[in-house]
C-alpha atoms as a PDB file:
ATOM      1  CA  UNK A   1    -319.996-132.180  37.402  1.00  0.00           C
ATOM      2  CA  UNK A   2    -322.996-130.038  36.389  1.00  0.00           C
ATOM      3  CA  UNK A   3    -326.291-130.496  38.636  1.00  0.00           C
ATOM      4  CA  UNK A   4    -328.492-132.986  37.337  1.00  0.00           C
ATOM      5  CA  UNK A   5    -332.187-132.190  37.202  1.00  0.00           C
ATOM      6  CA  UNK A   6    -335.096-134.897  37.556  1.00  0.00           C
ATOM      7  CA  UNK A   7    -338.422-135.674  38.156  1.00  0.00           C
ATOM      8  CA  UNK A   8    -338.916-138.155  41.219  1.00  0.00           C
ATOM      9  CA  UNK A   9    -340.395-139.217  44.070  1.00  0.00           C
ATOM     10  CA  UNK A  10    -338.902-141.045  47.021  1.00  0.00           C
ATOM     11  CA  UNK A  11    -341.721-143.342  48.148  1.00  0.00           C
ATOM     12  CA  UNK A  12    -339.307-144.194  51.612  1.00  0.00           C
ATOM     13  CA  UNK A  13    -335.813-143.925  52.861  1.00  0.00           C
ATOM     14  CA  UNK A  14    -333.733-145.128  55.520  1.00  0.00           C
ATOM     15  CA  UNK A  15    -330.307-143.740  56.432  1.00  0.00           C
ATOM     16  CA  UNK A  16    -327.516-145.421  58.538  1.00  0.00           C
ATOM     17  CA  UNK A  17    -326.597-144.043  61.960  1.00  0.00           C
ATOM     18  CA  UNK A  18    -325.121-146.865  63.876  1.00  0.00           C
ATOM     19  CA  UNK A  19    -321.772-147.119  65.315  1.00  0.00           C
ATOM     20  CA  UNK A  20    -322.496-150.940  64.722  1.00  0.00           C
ATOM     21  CA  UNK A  21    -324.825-151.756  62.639  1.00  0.00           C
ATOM     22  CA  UNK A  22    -326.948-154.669  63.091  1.00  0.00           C
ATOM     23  CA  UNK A  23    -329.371-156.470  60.633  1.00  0.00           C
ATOM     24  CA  UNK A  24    -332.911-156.974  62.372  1.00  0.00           C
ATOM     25  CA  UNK A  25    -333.438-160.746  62.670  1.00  0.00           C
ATOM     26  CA  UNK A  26    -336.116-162.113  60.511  1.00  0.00           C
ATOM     27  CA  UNK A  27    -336.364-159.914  57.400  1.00  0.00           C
ATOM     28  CA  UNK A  28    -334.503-161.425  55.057  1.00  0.00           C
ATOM     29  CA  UNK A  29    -336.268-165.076  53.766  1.00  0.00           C
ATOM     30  CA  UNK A  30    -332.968-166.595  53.943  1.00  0.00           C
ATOM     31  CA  UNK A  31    -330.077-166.308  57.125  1.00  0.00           C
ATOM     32  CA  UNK A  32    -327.384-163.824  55.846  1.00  0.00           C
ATOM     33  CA  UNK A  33    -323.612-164.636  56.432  1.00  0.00           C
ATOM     34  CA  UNK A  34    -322.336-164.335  59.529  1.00  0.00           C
ATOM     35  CA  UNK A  35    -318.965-162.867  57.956  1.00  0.00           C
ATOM     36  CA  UNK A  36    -320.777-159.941  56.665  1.00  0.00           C
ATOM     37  CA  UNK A  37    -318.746-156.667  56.589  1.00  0.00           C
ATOM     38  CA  UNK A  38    -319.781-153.672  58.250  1.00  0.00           C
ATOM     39  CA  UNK A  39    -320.433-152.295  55.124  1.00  0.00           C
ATOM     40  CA  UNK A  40    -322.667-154.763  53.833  1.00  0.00           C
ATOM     41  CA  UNK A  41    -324.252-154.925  57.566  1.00  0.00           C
ATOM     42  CA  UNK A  42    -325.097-151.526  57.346  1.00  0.00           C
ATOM     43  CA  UNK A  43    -326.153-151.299  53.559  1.00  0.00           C
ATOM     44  CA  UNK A  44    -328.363-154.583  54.813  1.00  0.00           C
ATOM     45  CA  UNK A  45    -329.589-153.126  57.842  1.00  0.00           C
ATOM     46  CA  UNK A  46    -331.187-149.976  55.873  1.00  0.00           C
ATOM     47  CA  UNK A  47    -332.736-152.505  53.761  1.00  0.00           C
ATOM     48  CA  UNK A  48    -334.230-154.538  56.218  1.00  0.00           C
ATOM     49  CA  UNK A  49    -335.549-151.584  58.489  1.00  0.00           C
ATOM     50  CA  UNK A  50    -337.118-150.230  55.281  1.00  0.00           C
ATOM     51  CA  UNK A  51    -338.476-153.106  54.415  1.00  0.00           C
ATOM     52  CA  UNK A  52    -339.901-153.501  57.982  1.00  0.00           C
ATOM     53  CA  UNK A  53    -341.705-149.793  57.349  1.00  0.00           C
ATOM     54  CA  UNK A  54    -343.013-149.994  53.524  1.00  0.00           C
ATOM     55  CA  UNK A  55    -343.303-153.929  53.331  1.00  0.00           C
ATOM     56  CA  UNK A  56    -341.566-156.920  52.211  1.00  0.00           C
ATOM     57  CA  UNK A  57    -342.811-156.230  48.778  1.00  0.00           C
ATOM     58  CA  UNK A  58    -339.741-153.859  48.245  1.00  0.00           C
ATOM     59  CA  UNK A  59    -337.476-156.910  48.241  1.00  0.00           C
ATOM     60  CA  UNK A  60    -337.959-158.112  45.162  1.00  0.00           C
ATOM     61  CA  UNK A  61    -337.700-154.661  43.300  1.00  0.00           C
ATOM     62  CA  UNK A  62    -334.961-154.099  40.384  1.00  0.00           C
ATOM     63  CA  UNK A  63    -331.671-153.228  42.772  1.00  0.00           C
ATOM     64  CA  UNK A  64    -329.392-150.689  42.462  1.00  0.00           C
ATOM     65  CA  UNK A  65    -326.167-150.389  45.070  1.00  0.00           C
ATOM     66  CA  UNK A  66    -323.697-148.138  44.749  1.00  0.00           C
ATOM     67  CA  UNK A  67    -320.417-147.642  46.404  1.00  0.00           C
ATOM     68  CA  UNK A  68    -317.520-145.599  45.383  1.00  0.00           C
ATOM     69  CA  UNK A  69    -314.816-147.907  47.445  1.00  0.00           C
ATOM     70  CA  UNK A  70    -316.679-151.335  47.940  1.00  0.00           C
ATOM     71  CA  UNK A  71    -315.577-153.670  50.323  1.00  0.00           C
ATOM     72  CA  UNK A  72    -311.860-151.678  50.701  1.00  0.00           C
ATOM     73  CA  UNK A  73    -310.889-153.565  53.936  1.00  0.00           C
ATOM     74  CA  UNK A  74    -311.683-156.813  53.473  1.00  0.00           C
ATOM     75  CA  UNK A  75    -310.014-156.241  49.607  1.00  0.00           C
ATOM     76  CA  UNK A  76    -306.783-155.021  51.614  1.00  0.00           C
ATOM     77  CA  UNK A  77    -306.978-157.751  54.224  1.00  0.00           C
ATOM     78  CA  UNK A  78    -306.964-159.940  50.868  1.00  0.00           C
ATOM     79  CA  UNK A  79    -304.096-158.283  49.685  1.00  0.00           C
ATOM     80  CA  UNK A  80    -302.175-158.573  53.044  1.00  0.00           C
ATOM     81  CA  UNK A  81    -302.689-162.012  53.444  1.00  0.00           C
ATOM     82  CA  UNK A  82    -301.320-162.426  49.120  1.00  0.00           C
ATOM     83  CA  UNK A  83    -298.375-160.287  50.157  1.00  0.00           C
ATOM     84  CA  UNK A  84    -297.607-162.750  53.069  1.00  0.00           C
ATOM     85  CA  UNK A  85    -298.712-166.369  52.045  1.00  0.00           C
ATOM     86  CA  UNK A  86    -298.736-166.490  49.009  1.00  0.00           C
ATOM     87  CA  UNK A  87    -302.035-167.171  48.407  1.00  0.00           C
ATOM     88  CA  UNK A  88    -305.901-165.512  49.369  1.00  0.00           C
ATOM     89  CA  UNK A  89    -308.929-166.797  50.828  1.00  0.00           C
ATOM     90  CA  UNK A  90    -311.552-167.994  48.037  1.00  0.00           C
ATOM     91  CA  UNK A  91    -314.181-167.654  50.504  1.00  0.00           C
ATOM     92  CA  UNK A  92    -312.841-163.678  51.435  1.00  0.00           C
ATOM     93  CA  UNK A  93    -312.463-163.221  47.653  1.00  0.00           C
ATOM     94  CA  UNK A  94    -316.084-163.734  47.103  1.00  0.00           C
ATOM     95  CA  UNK A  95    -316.921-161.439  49.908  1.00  0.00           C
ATOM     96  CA  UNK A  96    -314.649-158.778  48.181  1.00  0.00           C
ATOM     97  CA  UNK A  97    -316.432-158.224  44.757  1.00  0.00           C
ATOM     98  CA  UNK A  98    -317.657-154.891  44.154  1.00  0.00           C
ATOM     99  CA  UNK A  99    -321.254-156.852  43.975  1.00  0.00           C
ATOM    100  CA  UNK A 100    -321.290-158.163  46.752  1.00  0.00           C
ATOM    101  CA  UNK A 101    -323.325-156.787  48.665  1.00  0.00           C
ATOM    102  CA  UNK A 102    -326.405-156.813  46.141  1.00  0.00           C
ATOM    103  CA  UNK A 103    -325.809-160.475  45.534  1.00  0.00           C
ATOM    104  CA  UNK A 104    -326.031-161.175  49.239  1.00  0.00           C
ATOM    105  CA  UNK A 105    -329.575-158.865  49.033  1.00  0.00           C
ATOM    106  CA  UNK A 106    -330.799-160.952  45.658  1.00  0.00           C
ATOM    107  CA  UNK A 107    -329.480-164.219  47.452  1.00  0.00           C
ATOM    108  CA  UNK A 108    -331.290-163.893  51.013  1.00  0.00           C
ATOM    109  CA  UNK A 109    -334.438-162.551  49.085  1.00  0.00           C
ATOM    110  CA  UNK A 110    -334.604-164.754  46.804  1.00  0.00           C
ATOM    111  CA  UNK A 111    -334.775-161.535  44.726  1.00  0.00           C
ATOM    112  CA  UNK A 112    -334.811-162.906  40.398  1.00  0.00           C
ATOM    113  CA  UNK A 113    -335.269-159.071  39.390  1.00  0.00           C
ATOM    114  CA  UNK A 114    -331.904-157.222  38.225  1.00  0.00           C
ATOM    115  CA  UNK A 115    -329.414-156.021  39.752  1.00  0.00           C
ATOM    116  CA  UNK A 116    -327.016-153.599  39.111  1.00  0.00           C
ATOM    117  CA  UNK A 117    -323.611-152.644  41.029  1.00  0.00           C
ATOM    118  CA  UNK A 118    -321.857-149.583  40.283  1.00  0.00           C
ATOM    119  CA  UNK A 119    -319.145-147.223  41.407  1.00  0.00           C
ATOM    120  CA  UNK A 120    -318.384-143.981  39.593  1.00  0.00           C
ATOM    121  CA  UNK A 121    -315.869-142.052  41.192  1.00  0.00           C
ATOM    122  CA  UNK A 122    -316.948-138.882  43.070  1.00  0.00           C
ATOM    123  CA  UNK A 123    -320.425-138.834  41.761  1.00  0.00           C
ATOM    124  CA  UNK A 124    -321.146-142.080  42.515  1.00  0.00           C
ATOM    125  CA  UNK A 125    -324.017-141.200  44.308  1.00  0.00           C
ATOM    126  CA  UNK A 126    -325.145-138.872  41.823  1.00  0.00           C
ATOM    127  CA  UNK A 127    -324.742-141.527  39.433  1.00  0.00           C
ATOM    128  CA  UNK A 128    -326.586-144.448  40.906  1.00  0.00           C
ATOM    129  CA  UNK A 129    -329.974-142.104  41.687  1.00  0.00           C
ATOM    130  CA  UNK A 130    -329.572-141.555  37.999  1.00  0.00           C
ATOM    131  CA  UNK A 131    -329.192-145.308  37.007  1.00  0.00           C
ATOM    132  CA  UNK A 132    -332.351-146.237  39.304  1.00  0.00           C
ATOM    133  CA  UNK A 133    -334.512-143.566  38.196  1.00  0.00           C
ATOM    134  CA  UNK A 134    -333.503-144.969  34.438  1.00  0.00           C
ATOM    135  CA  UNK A 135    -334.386-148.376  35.481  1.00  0.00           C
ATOM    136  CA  UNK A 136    -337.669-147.500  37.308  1.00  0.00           C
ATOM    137  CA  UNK A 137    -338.807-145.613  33.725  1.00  0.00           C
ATOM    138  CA  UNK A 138    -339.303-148.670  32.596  1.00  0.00           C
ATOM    139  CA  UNK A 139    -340.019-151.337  35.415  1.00  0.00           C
ATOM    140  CA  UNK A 140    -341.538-148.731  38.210  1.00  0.00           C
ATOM    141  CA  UNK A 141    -339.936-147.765  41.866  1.00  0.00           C
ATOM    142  CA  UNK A 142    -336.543-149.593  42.357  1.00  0.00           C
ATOM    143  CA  UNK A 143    -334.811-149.726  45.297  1.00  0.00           C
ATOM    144  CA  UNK A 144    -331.631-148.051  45.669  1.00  0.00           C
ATOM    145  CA  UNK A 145    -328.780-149.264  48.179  1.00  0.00           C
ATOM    146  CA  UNK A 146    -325.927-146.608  49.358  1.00  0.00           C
ATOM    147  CA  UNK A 147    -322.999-147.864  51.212  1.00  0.00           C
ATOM    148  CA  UNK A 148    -319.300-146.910  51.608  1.00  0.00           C
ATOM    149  CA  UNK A 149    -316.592-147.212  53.831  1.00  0.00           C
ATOM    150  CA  UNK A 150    -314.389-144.366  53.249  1.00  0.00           C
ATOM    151  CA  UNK A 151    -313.616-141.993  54.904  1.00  0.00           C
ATOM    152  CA  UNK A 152    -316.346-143.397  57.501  1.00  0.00           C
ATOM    153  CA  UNK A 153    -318.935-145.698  57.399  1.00  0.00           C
ATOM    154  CA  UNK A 154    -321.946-144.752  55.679  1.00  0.00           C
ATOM    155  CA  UNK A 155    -325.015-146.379  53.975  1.00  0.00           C
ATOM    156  CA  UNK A 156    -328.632-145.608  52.612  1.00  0.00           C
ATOM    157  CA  UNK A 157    -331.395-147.312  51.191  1.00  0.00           C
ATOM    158  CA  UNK A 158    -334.287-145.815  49.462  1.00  0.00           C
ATOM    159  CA  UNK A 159    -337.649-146.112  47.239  1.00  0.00           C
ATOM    160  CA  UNK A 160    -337.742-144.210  44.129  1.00  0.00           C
ATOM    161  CA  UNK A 161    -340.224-143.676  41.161  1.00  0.00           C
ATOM    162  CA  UNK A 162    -339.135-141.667  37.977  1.00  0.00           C
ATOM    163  CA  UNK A 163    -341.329-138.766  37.128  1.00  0.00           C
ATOM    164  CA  UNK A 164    -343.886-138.784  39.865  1.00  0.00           C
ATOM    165  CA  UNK A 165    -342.790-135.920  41.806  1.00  0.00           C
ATOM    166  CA  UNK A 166    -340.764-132.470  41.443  1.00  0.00           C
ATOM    167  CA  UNK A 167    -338.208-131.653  39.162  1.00  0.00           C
ATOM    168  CA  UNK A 168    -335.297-131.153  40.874  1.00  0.00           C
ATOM    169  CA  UNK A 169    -330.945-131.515  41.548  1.00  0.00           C
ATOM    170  CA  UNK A 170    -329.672-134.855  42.191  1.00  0.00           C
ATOM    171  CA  UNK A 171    -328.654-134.779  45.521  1.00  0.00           C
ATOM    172  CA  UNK A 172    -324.405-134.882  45.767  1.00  0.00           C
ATOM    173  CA  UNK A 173    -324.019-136.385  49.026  1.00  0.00           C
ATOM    174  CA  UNK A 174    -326.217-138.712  51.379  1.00  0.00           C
ATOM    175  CA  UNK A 175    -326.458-135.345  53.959  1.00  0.00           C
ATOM    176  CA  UNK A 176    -328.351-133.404  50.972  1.00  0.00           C
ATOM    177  CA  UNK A 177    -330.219-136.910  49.943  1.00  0.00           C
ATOM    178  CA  UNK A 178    -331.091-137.518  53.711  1.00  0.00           C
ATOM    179  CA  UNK A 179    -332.427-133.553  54.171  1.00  0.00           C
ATOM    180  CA  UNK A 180    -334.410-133.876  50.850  1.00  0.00           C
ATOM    181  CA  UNK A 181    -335.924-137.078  51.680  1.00  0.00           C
ATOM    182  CA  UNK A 182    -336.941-135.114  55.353  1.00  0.00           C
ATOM    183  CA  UNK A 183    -338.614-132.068  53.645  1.00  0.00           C
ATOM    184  CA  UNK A 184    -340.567-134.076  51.899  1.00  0.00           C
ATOM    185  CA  UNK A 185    -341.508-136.274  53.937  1.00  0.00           C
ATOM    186  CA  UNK A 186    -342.570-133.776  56.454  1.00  0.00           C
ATOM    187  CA  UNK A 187    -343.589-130.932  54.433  1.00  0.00           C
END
């Protein structure tokens, strides 16, 4: 895909490091599941420790989470358990939707902006930076929420505001996204 060229700012980021990740207690309004996936723990956790630097104020910003693979274990424990029963879990269904994860955010935040889910392939990345900064033309900084599973765990979550910085790449990977949100940062 050709580089895509922008002009924003990232107001704050937080990047996922953990072996385990753990959501910091008392963040969120309302208790989160305790069946949460490590994907959604760490996608959760970045939001929570961001929200613990810039303010509470960032949950209830338009959302944005992308994910190329979603919730691919729990969908193949779902599978597993059709292949042998006969039947799956409604409750591990619901916990296996693509959106999950931002509906969990918008549920324990009592967040009534929108929220978009999307995975596109390879870019995925790429392309939910793009989606958010379209979104925050309009409605100001959005928050944007990075997770995946595959091939390790991984997960992101950032500020952004359209047109108030640089013009610049898109970032192709979280290593490039993390190092560009470092420089400037720390100039």
């Amino acid at each position: 895909m050709a580089p895509l060229s922008l002009s924003f700012r990232i107001l704050g980021a937080v990047f996922h490091r953990e072996a385990k990740p753990q959501v910091p207690r008392g963040v969120f309004p309302c208790p989160l599941p305790r069946r949460l996936s490590p994907l959604s723990q760490a996608a959760l956790s970045c939001v929570a420790r961001l929200s613990q630097e810039l303010g509470t104020d960032i949950l209830t910003l338009p959302v944005i989470y992308a994910s190329r693979h979603g919730e691919l274990e729990r969908t193949h424990a779902l599978f597993q358990e059709w292949a042998e029963f006969g039947e799956m879990s409604p409750a591990g269904f619901s916990l296996s939707v693509h959106n999950a994860t931002a509906s969990l955010l918008g549920l324990a935040c009592h967040n009534q902006n929108s929220s978009t889910t999307l995975a596109a392939g390879p870019e995925t990345l790429q392309m939910g930076l793009l989606e958010t900064l379209m979104i925050s033309r309009d409605s100001g900084p959005c928050l944007f929420v990075y997770g995946d599973c595959h091939p390790s765990l991984q997960a992101a979550a950032l500020v952004l505001e359209h047109g108030s910085g640089s013009t610049r790449n898109l970032p192709d990977n979280l290593e490039a996204l993390e190092a560009l949100w470092i420089s400037e940062s720390h100039p």
